[in-house]
N, C-alpha and C. Protein backbone atom coordinates (compact mmCIF):
# COMPACT_ATOMS: atom_id res chain seq x y z
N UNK A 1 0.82 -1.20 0.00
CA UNK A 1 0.00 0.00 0.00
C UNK A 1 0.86 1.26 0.00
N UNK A 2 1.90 1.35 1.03
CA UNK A 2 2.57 2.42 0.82
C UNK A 2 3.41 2.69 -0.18
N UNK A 3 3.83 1.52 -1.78
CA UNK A 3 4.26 1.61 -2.79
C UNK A 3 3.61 2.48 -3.62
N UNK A 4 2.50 2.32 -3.46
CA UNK A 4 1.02 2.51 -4.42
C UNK A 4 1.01 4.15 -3.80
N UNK A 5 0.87 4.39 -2.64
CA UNK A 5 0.72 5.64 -2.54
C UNK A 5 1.95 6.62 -2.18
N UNK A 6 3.32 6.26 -2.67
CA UNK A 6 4.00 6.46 -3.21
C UNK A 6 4.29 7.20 -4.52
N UNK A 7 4.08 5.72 -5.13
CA UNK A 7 3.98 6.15 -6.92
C UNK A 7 2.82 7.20 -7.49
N UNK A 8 1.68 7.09 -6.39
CA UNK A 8 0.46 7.93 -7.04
C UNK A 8 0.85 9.84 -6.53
N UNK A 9 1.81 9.98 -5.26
CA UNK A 9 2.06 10.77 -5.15
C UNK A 9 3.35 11.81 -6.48
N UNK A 10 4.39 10.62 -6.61
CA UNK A 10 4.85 11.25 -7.96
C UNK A 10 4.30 11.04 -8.87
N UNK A 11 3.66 10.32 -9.57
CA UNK A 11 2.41 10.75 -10.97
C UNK A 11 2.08 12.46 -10.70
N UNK A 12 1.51 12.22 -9.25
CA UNK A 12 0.97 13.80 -9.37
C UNK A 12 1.79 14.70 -9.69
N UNK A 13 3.28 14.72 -8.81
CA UNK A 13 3.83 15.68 -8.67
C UNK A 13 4.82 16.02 -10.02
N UNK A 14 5.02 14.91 -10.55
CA UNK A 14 5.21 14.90 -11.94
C UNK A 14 4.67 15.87 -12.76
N UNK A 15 3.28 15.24 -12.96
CA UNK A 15 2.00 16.26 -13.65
C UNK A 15 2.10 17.72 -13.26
N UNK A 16 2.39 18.37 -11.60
CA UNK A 16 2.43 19.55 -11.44
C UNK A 16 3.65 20.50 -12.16
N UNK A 17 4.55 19.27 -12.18
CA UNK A 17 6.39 19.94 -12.82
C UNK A 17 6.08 20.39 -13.93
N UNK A 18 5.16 20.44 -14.73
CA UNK A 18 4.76 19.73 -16.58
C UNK A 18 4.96 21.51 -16.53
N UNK A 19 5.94 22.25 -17.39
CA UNK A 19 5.46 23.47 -17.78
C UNK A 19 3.82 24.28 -18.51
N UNK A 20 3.56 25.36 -17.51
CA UNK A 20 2.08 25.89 -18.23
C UNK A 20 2.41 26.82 -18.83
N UNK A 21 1.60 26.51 -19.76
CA UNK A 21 1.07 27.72 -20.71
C UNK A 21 -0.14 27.89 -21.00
N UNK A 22 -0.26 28.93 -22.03
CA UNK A 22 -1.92 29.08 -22.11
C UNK A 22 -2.89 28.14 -22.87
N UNK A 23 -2.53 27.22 -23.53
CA UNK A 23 -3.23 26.36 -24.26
C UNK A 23 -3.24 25.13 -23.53
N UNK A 24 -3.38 24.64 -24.45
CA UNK A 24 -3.97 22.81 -23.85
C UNK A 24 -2.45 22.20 -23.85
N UNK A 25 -2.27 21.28 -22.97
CA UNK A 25 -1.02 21.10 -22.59
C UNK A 25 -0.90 19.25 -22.64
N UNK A 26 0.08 18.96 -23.32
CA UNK A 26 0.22 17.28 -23.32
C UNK A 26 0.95 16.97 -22.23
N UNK A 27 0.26 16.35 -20.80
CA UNK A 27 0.85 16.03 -19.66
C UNK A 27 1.20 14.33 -19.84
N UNK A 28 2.88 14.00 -19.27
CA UNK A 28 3.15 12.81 -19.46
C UNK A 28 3.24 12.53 -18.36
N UNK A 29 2.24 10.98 -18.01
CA UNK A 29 2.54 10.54 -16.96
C UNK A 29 2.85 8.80 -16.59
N UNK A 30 3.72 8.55 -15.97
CA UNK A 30 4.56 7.41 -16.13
C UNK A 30 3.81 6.44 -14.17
N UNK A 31 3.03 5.64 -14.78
CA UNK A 31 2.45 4.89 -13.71
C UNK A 31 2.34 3.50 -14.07
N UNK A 32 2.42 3.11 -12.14
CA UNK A 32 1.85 1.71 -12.45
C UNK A 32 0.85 0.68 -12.73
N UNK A 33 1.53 -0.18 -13.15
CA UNK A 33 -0.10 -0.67 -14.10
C UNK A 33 -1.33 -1.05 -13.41
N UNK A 34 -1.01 -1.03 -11.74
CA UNK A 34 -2.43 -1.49 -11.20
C UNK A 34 -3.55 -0.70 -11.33
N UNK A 35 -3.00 0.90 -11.52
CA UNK A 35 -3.94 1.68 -11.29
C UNK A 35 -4.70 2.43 -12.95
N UNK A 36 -4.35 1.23 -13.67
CA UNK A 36 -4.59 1.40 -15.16
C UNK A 36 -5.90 1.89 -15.53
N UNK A 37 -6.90 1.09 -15.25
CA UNK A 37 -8.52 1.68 -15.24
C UNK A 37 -9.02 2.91 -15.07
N UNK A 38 -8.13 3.00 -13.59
CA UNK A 38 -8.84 4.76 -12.93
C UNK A 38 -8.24 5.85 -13.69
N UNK A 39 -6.93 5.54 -14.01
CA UNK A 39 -5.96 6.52 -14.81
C UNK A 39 -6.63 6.77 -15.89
N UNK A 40 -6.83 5.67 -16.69
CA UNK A 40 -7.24 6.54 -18.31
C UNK A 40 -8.97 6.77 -17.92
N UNK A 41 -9.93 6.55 -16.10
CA UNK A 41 -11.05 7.49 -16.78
C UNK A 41 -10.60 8.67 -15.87
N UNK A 42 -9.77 8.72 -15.12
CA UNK A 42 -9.34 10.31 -14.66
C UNK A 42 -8.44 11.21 -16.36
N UNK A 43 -7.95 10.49 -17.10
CA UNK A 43 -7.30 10.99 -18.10
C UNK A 43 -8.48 11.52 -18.95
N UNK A 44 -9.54 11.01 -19.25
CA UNK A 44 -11.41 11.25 -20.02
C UNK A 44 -11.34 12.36 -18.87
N UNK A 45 -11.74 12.80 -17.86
CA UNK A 45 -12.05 13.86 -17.20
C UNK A 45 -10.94 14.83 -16.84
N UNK A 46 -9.99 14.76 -16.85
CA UNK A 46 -9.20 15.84 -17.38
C UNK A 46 -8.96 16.86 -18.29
N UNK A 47 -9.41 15.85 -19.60
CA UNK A 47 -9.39 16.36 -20.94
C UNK A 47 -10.30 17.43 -21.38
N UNK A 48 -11.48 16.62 -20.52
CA UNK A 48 -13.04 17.49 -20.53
C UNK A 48 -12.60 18.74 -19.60
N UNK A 49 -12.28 18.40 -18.34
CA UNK A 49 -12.43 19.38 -17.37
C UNK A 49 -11.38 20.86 -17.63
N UNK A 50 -10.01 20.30 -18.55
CA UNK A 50 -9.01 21.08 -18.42
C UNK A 50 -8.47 21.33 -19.89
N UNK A 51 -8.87 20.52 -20.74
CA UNK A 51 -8.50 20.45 -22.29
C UNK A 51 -7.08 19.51 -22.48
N UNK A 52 -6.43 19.47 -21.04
CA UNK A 52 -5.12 19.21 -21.21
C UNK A 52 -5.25 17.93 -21.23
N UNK A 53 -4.34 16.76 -22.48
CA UNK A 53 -4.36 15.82 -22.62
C UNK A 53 -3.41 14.58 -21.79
N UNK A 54 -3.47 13.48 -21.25
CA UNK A 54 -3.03 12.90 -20.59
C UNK A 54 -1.96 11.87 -21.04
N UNK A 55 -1.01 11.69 -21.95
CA UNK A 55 -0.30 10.73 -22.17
C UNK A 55 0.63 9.63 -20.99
N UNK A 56 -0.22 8.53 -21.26
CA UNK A 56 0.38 7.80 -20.30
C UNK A 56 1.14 6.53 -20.32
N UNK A 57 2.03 5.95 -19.74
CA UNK A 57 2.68 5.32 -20.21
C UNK A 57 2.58 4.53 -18.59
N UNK A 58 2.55 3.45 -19.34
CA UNK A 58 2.23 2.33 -17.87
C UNK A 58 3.30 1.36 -17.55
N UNK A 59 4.53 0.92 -16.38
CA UNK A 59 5.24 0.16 -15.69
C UNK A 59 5.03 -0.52 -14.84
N UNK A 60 5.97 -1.56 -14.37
CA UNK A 60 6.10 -2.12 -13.24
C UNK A 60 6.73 -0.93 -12.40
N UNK A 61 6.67 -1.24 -11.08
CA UNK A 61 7.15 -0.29 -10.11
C UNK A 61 8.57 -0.39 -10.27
N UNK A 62 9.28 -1.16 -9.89
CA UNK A 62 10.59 -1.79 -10.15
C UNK A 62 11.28 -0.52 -11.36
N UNK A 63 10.64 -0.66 -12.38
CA UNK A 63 11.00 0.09 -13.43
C UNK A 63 10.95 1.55 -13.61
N UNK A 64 9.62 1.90 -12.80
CA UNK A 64 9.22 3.10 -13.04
C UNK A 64 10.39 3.86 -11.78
N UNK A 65 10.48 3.11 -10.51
CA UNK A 65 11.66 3.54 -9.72
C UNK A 65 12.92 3.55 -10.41
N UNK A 66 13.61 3.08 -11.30
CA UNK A 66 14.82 3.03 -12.07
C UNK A 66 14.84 4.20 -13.09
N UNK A 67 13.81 4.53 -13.36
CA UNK A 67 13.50 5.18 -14.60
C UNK A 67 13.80 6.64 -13.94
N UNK A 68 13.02 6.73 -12.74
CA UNK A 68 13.21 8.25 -12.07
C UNK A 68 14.92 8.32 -11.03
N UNK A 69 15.55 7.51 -10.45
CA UNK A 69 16.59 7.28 -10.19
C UNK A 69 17.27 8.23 -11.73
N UNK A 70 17.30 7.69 -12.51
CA UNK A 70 18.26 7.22 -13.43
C UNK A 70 18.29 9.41 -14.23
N UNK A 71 16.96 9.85 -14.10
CA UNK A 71 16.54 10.96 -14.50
C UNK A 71 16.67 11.71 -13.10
N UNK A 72 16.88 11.65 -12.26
CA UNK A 72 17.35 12.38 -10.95
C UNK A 72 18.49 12.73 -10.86
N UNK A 73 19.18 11.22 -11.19
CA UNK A 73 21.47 11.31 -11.60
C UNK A 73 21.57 12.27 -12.31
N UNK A 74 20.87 12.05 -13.67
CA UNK A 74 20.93 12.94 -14.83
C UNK A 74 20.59 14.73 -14.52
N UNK A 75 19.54 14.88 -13.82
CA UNK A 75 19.43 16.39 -13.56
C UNK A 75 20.77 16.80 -12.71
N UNK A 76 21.06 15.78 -11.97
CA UNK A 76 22.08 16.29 -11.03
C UNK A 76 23.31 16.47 -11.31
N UNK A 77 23.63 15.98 -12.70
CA UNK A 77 24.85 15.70 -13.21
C UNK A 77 24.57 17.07 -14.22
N UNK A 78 23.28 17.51 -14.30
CA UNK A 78 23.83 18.85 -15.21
C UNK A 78 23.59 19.80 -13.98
N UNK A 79 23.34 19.67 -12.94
CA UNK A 79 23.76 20.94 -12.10
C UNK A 79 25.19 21.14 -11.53
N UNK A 80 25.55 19.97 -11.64
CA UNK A 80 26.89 20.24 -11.34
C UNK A 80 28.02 20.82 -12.42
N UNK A 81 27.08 20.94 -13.31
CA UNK A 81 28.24 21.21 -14.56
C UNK A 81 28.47 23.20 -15.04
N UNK A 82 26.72 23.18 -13.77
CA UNK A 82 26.56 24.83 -14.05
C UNK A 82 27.45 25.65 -12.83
């Protein structure tokens, strides 16, 4: 349980990082597959509610933790370069 509400906390916070602008905005979000159902009908009410579209891409946890590791090194490795 606390994996799950984990991962659902960065989906979100992910989604909040997404640069705004004034138009409709393609938000990418990288989750796990249990929560596959609710995701794409919260992704249908988003679309409606906000215009902004939901691209999602679905993992194992395992992966989706490697994936953000691996993009965390990487930001950190260009701050050190500034």
């Amino acid at each position: 349980m606390k994996i799950a509400t984990l991962f659902g906390a960065l989906t979100i916070g992910l989604m909040l990082l997404q640069p705004h602008g004034a138009g409709a905005a393609e938000i990418k979000v990288l989750s796990a597959g249990a929560v596959e159902p609710g995701l794409h009908a919260f992704a249908v009410l988003a679309k409606r509610e906000t215009g902004h579209d939901l691209k999602i891409q679905f993992n194992t946890a395992p992966q989706i933790a490697k994936r953000l590791v691996a993009q965390y090194e990487r930001l950190l490795h260009e701050r050190k370069k500034k």
